[in-house]
Protein backbone atom coordinates (compact mmCIF):
# COMPACT_ATOMS: atom_id res chain seq x y z
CA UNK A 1 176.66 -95.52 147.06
CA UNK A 2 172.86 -94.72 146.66
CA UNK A 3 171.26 -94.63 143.57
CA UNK A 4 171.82 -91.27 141.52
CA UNK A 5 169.47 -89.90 138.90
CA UNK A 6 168.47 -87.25 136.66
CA UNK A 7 165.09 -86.07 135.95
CA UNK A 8 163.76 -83.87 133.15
CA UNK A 9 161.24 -81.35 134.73
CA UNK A 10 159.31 -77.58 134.50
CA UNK A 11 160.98 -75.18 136.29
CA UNK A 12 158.15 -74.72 139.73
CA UNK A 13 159.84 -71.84 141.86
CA UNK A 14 157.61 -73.44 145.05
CA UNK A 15 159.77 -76.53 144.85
CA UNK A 16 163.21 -75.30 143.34
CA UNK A 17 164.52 -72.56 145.27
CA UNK A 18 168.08 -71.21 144.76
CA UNK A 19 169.36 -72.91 148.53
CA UNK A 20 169.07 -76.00 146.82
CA UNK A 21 170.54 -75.23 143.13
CA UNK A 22 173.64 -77.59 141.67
CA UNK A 23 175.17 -74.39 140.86
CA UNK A 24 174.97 -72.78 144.37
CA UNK A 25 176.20 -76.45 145.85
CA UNK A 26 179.09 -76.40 143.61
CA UNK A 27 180.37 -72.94 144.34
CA UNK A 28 180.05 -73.66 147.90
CA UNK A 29 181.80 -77.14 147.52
CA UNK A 30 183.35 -77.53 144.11
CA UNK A 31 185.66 -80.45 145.22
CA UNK A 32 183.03 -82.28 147.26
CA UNK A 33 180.17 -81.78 144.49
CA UNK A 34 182.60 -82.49 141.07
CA UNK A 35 183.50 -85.80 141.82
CA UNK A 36 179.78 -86.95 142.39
CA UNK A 37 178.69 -84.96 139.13
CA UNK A 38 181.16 -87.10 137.15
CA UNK A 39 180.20 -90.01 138.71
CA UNK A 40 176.40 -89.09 138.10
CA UNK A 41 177.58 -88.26 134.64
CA UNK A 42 179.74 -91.38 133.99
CA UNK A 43 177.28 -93.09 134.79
CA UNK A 44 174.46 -91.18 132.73
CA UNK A 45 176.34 -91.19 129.47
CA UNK A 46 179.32 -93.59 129.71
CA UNK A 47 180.84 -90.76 127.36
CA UNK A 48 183.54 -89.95 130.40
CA UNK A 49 185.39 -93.37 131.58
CA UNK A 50 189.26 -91.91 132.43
CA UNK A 51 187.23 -88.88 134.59
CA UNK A 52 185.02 -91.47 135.84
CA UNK A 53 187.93 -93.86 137.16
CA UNK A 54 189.81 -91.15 138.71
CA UNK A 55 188.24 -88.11 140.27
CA UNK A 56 184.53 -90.32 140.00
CA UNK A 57 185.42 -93.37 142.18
CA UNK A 58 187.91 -90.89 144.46
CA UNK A 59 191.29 -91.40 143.03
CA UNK A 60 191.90 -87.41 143.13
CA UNK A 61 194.18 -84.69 144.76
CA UNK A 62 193.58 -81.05 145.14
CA UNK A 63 196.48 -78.69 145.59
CA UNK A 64 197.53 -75.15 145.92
CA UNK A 65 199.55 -74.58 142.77
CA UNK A 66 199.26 -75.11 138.96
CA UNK A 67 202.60 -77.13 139.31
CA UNK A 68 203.20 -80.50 141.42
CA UNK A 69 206.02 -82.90 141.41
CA UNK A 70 206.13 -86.51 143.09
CA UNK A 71 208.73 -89.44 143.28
CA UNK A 72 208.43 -92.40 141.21
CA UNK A 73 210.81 -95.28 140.86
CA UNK A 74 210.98 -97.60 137.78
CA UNK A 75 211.39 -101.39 137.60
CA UNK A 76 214.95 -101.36 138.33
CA UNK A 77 217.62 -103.50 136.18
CA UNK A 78 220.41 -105.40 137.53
CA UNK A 79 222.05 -106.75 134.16
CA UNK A 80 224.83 -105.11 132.45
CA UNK A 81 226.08 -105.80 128.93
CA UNK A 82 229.68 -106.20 127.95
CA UNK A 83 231.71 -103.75 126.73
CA UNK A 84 234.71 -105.41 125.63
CA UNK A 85 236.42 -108.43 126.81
CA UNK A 86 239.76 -110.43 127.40
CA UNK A 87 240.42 -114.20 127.69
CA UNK A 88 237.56 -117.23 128.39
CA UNK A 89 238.60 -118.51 132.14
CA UNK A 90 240.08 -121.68 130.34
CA UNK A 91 242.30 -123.34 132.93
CA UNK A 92 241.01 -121.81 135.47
CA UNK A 93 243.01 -118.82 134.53
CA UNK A 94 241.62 -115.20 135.14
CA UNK A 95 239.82 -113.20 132.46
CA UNK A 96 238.33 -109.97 131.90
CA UNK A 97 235.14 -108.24 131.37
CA UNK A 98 234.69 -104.25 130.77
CA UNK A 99 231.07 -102.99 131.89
CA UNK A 100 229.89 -99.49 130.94
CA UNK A 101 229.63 -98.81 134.83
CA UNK A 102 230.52 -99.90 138.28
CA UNK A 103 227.38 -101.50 139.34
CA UNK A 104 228.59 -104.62 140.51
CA UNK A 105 230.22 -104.92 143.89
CA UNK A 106 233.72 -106.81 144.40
CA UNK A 107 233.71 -109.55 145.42
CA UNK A 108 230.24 -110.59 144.50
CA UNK A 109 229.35 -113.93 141.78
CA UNK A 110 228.57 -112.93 138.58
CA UNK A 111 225.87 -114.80 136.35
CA UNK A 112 226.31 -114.66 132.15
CA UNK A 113 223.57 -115.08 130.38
CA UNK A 114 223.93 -118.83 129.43
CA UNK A 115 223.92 -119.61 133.58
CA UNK A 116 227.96 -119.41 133.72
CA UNK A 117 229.18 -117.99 137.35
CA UNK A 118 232.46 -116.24 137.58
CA UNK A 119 233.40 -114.42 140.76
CA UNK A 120 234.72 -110.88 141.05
CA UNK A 121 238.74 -111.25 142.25
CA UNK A 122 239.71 -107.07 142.63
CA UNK A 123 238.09 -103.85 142.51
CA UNK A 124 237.55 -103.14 139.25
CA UNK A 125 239.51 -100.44 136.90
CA UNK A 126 238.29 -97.62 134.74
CA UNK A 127 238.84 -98.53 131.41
CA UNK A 128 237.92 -97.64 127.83
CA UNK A 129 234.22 -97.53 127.67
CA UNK A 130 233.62 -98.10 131.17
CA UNK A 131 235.38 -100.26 133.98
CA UNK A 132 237.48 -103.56 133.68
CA UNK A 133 236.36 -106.06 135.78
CA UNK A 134 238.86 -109.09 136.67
CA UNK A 135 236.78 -112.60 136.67
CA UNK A 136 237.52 -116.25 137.86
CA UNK A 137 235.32 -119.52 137.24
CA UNK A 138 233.97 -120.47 140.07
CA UNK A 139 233.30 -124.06 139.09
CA UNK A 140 236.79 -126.38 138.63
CA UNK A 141 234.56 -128.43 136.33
CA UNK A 142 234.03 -125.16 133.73
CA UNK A 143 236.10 -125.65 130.62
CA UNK A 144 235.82 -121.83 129.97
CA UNK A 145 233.10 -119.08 129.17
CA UNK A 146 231.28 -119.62 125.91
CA UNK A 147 232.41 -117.15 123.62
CA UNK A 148 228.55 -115.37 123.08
CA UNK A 149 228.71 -114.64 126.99
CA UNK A 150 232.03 -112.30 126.58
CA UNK A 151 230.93 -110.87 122.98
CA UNK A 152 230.00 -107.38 123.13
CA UNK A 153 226.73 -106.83 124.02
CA UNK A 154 226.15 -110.25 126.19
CA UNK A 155 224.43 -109.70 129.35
CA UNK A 156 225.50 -110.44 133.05
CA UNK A 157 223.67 -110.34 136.25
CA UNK A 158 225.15 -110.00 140.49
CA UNK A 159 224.14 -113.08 142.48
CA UNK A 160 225.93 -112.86 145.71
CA UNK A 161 228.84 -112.21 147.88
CA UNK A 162 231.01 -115.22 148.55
CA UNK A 163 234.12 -114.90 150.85
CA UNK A 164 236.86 -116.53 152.77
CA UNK A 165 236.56 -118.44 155.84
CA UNK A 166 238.63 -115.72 157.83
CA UNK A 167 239.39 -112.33 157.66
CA UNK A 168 236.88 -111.30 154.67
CA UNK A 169 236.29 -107.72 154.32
CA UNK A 170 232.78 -106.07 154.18
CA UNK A 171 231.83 -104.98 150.50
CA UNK A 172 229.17 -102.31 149.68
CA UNK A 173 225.47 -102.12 147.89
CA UNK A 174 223.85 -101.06 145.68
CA UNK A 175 220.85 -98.32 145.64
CA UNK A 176 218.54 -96.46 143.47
CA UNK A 177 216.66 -93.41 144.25
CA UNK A 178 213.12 -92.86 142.98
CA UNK A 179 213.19 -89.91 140.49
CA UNK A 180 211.55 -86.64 140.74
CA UNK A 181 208.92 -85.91 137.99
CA UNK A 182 207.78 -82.66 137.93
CA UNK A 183 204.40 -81.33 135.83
CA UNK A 184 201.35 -79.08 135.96
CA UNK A 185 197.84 -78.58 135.88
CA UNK A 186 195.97 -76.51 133.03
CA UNK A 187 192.81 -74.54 132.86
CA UNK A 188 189.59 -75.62 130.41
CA UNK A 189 186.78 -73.61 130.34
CA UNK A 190 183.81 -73.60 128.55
CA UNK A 191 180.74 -71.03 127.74
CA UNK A 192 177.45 -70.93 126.48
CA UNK A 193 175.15 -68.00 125.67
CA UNK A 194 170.78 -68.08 125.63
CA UNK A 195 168.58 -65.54 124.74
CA UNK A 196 165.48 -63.93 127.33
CA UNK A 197 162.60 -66.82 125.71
CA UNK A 198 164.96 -69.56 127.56
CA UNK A 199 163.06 -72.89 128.23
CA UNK A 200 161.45 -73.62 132.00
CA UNK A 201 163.30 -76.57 131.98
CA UNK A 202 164.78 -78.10 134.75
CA UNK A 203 167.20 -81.02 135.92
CA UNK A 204 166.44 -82.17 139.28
CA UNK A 205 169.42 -84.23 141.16
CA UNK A 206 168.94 -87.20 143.37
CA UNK A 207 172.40 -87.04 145.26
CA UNK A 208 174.19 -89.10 147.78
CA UNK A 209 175.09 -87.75 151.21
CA UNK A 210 177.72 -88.92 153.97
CA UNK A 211 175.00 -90.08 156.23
CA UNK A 212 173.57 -92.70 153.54
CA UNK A 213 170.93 -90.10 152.71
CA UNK A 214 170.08 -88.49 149.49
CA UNK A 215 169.64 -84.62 148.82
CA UNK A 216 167.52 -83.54 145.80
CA UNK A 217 169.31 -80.87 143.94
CA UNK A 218 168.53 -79.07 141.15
CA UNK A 219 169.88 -77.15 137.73
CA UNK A 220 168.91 -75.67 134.16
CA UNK A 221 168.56 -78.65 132.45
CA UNK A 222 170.02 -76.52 129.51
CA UNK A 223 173.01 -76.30 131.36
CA UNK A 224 173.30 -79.47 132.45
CA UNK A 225 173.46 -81.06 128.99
CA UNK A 226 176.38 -77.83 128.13
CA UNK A 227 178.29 -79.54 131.29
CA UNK A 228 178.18 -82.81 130.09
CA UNK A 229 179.68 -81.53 126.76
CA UNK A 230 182.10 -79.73 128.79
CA UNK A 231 183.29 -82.70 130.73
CA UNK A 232 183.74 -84.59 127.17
CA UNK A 233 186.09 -81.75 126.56
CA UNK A 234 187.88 -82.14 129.60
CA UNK A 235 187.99 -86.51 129.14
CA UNK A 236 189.47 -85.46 125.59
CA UNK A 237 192.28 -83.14 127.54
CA UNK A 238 192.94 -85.71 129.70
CA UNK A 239 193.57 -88.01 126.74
CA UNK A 240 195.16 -86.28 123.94
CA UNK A 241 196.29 -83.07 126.28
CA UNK A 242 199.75 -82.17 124.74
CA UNK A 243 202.67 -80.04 127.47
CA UNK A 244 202.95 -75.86 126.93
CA UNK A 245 206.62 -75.88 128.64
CA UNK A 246 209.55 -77.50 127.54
CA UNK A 247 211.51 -80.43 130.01
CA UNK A 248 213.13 -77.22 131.64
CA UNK A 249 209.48 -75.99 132.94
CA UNK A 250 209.49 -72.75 130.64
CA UNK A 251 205.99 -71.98 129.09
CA UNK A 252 205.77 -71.77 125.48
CA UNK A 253 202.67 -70.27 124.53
CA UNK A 254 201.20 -66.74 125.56
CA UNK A 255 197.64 -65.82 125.02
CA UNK A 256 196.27 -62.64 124.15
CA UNK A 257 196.42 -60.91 127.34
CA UNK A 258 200.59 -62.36 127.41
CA UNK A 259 199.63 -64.47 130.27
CA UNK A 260 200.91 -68.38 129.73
CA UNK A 261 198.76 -70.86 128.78
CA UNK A 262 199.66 -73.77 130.87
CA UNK A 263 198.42 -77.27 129.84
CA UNK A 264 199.56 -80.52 131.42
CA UNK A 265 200.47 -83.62 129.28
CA UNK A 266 197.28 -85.73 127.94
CA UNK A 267 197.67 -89.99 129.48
CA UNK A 268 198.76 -90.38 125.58
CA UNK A 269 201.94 -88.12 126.21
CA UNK A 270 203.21 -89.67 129.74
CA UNK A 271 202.88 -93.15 128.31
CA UNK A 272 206.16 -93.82 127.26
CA UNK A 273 205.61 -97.54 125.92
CA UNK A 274 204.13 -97.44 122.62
CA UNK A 275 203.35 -100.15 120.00
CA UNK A 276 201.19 -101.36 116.55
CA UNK A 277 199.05 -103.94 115.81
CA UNK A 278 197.41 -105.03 112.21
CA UNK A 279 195.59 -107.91 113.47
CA UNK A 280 194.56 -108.54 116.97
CA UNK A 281 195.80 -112.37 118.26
CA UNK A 282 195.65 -113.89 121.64
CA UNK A 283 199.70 -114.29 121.64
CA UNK A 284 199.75 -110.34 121.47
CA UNK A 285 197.68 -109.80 124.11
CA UNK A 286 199.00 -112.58 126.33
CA UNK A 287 202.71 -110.55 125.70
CA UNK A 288 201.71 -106.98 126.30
CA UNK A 289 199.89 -107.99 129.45
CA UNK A 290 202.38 -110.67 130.66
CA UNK A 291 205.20 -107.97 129.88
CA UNK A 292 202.82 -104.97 131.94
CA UNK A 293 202.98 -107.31 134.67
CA UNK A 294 206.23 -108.33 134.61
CA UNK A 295 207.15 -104.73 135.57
CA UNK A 296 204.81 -104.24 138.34
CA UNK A 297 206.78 -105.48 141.12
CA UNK A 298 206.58 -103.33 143.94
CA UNK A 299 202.86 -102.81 143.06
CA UNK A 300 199.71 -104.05 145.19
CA UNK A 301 196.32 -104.79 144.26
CA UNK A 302 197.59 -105.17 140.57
CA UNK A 303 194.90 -104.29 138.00
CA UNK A 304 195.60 -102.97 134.19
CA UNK A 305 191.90 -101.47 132.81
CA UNK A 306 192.02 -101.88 128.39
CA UNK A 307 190.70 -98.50 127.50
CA UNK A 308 189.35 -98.62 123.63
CA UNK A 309 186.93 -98.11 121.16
CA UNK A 310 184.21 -100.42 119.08
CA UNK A 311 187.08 -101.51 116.80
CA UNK A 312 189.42 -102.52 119.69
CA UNK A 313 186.42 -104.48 121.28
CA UNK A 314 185.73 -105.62 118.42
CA UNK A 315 189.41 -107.26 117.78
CA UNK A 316 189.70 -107.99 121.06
CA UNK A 317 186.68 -110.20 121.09
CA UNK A 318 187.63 -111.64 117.98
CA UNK A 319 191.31 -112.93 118.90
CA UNK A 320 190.07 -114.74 121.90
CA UNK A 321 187.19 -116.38 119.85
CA UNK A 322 189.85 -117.44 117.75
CA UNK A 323 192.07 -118.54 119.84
CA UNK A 324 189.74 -120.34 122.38
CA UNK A 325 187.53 -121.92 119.61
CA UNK A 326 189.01 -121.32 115.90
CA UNK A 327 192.36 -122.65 114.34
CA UNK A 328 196.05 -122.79 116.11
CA UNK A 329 199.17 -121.49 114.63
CA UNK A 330 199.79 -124.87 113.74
CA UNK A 331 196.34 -125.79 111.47
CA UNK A 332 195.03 -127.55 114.12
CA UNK A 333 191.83 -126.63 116.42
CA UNK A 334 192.29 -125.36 119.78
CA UNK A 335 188.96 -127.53 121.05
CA UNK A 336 188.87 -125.08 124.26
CA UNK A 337 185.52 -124.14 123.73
CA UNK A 338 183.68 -127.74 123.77
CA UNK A 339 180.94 -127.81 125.95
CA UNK A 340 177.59 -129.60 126.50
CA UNK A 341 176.09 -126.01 127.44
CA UNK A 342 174.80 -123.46 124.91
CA UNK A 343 177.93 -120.53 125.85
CA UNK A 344 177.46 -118.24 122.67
CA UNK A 345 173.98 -119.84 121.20
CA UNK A 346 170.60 -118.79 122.06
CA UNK A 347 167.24 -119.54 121.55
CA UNK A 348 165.71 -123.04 119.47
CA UNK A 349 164.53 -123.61 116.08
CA UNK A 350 164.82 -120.49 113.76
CA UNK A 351 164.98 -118.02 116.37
CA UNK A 352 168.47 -118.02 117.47
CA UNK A 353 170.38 -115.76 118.63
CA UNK A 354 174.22 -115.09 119.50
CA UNK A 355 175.56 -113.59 122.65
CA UNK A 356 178.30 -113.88 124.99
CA UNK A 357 181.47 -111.60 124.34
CA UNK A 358 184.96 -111.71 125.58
CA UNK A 359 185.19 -108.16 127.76
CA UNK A 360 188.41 -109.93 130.26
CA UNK A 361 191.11 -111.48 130.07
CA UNK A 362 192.61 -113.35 132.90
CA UNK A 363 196.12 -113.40 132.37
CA UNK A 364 198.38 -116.85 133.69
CA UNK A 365 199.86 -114.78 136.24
CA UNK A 366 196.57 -114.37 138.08
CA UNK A 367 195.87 -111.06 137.38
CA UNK A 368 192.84 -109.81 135.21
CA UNK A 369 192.35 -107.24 132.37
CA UNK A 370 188.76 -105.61 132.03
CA UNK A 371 187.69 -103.85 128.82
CA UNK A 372 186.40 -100.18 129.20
CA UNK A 373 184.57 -98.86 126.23
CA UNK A 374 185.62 -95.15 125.23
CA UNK A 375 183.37 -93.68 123.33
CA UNK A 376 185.78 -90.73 121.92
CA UNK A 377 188.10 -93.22 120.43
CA UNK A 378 185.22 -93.72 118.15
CA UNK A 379 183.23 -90.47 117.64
CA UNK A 380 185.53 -87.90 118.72
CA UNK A 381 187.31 -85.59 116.65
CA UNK A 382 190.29 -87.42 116.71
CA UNK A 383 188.18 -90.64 115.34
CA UNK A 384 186.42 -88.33 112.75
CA UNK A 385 189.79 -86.90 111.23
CA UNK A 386 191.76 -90.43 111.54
CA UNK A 387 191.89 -92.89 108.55
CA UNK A 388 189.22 -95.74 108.19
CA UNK A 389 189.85 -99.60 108.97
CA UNK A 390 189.92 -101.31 105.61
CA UNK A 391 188.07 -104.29 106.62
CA UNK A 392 185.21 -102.43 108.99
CA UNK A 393 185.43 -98.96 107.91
CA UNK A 394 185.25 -97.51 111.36
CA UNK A 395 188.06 -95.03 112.39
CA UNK A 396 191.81 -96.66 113.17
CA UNK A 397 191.26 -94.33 115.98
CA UNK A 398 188.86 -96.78 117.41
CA UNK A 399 191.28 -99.09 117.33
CA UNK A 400 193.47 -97.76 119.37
CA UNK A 401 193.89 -100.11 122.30
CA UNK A 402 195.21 -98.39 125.97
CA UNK A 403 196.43 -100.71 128.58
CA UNK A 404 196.76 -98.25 132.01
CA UNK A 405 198.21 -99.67 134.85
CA UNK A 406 195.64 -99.01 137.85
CA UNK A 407 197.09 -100.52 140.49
CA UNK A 408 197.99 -99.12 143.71
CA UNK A 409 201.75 -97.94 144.63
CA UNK A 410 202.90 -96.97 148.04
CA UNK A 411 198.98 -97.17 149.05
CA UNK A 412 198.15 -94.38 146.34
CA UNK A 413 196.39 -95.46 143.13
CA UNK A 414 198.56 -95.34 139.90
CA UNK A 415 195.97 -93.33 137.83
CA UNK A 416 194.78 -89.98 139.75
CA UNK A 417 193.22 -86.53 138.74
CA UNK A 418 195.30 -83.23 140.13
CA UNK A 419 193.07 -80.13 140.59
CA UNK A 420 193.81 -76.97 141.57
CA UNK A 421 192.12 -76.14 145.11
CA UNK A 422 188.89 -73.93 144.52
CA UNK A 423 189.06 -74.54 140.97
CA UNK A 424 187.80 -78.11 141.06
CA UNK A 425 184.93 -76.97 138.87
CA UNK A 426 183.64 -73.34 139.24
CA UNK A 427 180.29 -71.84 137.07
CA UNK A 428 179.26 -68.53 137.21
CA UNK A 429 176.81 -66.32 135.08
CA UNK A 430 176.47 -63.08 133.27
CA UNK A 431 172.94 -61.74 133.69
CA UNK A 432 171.17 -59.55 131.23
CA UNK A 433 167.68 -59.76 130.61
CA UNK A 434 167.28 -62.79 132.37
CA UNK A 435 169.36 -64.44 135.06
CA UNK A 436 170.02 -68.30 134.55
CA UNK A 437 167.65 -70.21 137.24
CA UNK A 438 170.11 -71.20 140.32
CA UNK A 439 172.02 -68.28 139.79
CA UNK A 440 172.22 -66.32 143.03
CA UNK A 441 172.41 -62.69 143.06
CA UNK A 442 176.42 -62.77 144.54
CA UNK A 443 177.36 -65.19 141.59
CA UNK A 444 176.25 -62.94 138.88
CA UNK A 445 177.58 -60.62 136.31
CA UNK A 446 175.57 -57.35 134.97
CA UNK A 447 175.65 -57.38 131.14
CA UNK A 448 172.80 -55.60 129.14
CA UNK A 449 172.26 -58.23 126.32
CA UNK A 450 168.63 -59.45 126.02
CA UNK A 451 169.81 -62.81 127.62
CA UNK A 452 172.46 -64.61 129.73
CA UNK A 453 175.87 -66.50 129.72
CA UNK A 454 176.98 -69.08 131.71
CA UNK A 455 180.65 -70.05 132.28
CA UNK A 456 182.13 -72.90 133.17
CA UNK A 457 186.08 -73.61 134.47
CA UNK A 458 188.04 -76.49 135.91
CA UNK A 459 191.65 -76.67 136.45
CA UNK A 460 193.30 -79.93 136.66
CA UNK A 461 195.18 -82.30 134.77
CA UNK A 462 195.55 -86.14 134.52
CA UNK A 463 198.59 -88.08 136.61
CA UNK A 464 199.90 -91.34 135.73
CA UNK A 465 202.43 -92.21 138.78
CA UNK A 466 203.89 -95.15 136.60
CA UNK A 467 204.64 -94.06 133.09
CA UNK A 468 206.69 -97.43 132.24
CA UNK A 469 203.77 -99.99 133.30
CA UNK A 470 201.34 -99.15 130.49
CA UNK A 471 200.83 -99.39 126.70
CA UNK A 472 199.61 -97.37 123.55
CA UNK A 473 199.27 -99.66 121.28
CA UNK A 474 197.94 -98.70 117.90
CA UNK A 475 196.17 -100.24 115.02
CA UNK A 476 197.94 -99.57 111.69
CA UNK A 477 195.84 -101.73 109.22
CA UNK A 478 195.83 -100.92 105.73
């Protein structure tokens, strides 16, 4: 993608006509143009990574209606605990094991969870708490079933199907069908009001274009530095957006004029895995990631991104530091780090200088975590109002460590932005006195205020296909 920048110029009416104005681009083409302005903006002021990772690199959808639904199957499970139990196999004699549900198939093998196989002999029965399944050793050689693999609670897992030699019957299988999730898109908008002695200044575009060429485009550089507040707005609804409408789909919340005020769930709320930390350590990341993994098997092109803060970096950092150079659980030193090359060192004499910080983590299953700073984990209001780290004083907010799953399912990308169609970003003015520079006649208001207003208005909402293969996990230090 070429090169995109932003220059700081005087308004010169020779050069910057209204055919070439950001704001008369973006009303013609709102969901070609946003995308590039929050990848120009992501870019500019880092302040926007989930916007910038979604509809900025492509990973966007626009549709018709404020509501959407889509299929999404979890990692499925194939053990079952026990419900109850009668008899241990001793003997060879038949025993019994009552499951909460039919899942497994007669005549299929049976696993317990200390490696014990016992094949199914009959269909099984309803019974108290679930269904009553009658079980054989399949090795002679078994004594019996330990008694922790029939307890209550123990877990058991279907192999296979063996049969006779003649006559067998055909059995049945099992299935799971992806559930329907349904949600919906909400509105943001954002204003901003100047009086008639406005500033001549300008921000002049350099764009990409299909071709490989580059367009120079143009807006009130006023304006531009309102819509980069406004997209911090929108990065904080797609992070700590809360649902207006119950799990039936009826709205909760009316606004003044009685119409509903829709708002999709933030990433925070459609995370369902959450989890605290006091002190970072290498074994806790090595389990959260191993464990996101773990659950990603139908996924391709497996990547988890570690959204957080300073303080996350910070601990992050620190762990593997530890780990890889400091002490082991044991007293010992870890030794990983010794090297005839200067890794973390630089500079000679008394001007040295350190460097080098941990900002991956490649897990043992071949798959690699990257650290993305966000910067409203650390100065946004949330940060601001949350309770300070005892040892660094900076907010526990900016602590607060994200692992998203951002791989790719059924060739769509787990993380996506949903807009509503024509309402990808939309700007429009109310001209008094003065009408904002790129304003076109047609996308004006009358007012008769010794000034002008702009308006700004995007309706979308953040989508997180797989809500079971990612992690909130908080810092709760005190």
């Amino acid at each position: 993608m070429a090169l995109m920048q932003v220059l700081k110029t005087y308004y010169n009416d020779q050069q910057m006509t209204d055919t070439n104005s950001l704001v008369n681009a973006l009303m013609e083409k709102p969901e070609e143009l946003s995308p590039i302005i929050t990848h120009l903006a992501g870019r500019e002021e880092k302040k926007f990574p989930l916007s910038f990772l979604t509809e900025g690199v492509g990973n966007t959808k626009s549709i018709d209606r404020f509501e959407y639904e889509y299929r999404v199957k979890t990692h499925e499970v194939n053990v079952r605990p026990v419900v109850a139990s009668s008899g241990n196999g001793a003997g060879g004699a038949m025993f019994t094991v009552t499951f909460p549900d039919k899942w497994f198939i007669f005549p299929y093998t049976l696993v317990s969870q200390s490696g014990v196989l016992a094949r199914i002999m009959e269909q099984p029965v309803p019974d108290a708490g679930g269904y009553k399944y009658t079980l054989k050793l399949v090795s002679p050689d078994a004594a019996s079933a330990p008694a922790d693999d029939v307890a209550a609670g123990a877990l058991w897992g279907m192999l296979y199907a063996n049969v006779g030699i003649d006559f067998s019957r055909g059995n049945a299988s099992n299935w799971t069908a992806p559930g329907l999730v349904r949600s919906k898109i909400g509105t943001i908008r954002k204003s901003y009001h100047f009086s008639g002695n406005a500033k001549d200044y300008v921000a002049q575009f350099t764009l990409p274009m299909r071709d490989g060429q580059t367009t120079k485009l143009w807006m009130d550089y006023e304006e531009y530095r309102h819509m980069l507040k406004f997209k911090e707005e929108c990065e904080m609804y797609y992070w700590y957006g809360a649902k207006t409408y119950d799990d039936n789909g009826v709205n909760q919340m009316l606004d003044e004029n009685g119409q509903p005020v829709l708002s999709g769930p933030g990433l925070f709320e459609q995370i369902i895995n959450k989890d605290t930390y006091s002190t970072l350590t290498q074994a806790k990341i090595e389990d959260v990631i191993g464990d996101l993994f773990y659950g990603m098997t139908d996924a391709t092109d497996k990547q988890v991104t570690l959204y957080t803060g300073i303080g996350g970096a910070r601990e992050f950092d620190k762990a593997l530091r530890n780990y890889y150079g400091g002490a082991t659980a044991g007293g010992g030193s870890s030794n990983y780090l010794q090297t005839t090359e200067a890794k973390f060192i630089t500079g000679s004499g008394r001007n040295l200088g350190i460097t080098g910080y941990f900002t991956s983590y490649d897990h043992i299953d071949g798959h690699r975590v990257n650290v993305v700073k966000v910067p409203l984990f650390d100065h946004g209001p949330v940060a601001q109002a949350s309770k300070k780290h005892p040892e660094s004083g900076l907010p526990l907010e900016s602590y607060r460590m994200v692992f998203v799953d951002q791989s790719s399912y059924d060739g769509e990308n787990n993380l996506q932005m949903i807009n509503k169609k024509g309402r990808e970003m939309l700007r429009w003015a109310v001209a008094g006195s003065v009408v904002p520079k790129g304003f076109a006649s047609s996308d004006t208001r009358a007012s008769d205020i010794d000034g002008a207003s702009v308006h700004m208005l995007k309706t979308a909402g953040i989508l997180l296909r797989r809500f079971d293969t990612s992690l909130d996990l908080q810092c709760v230090a005190s």
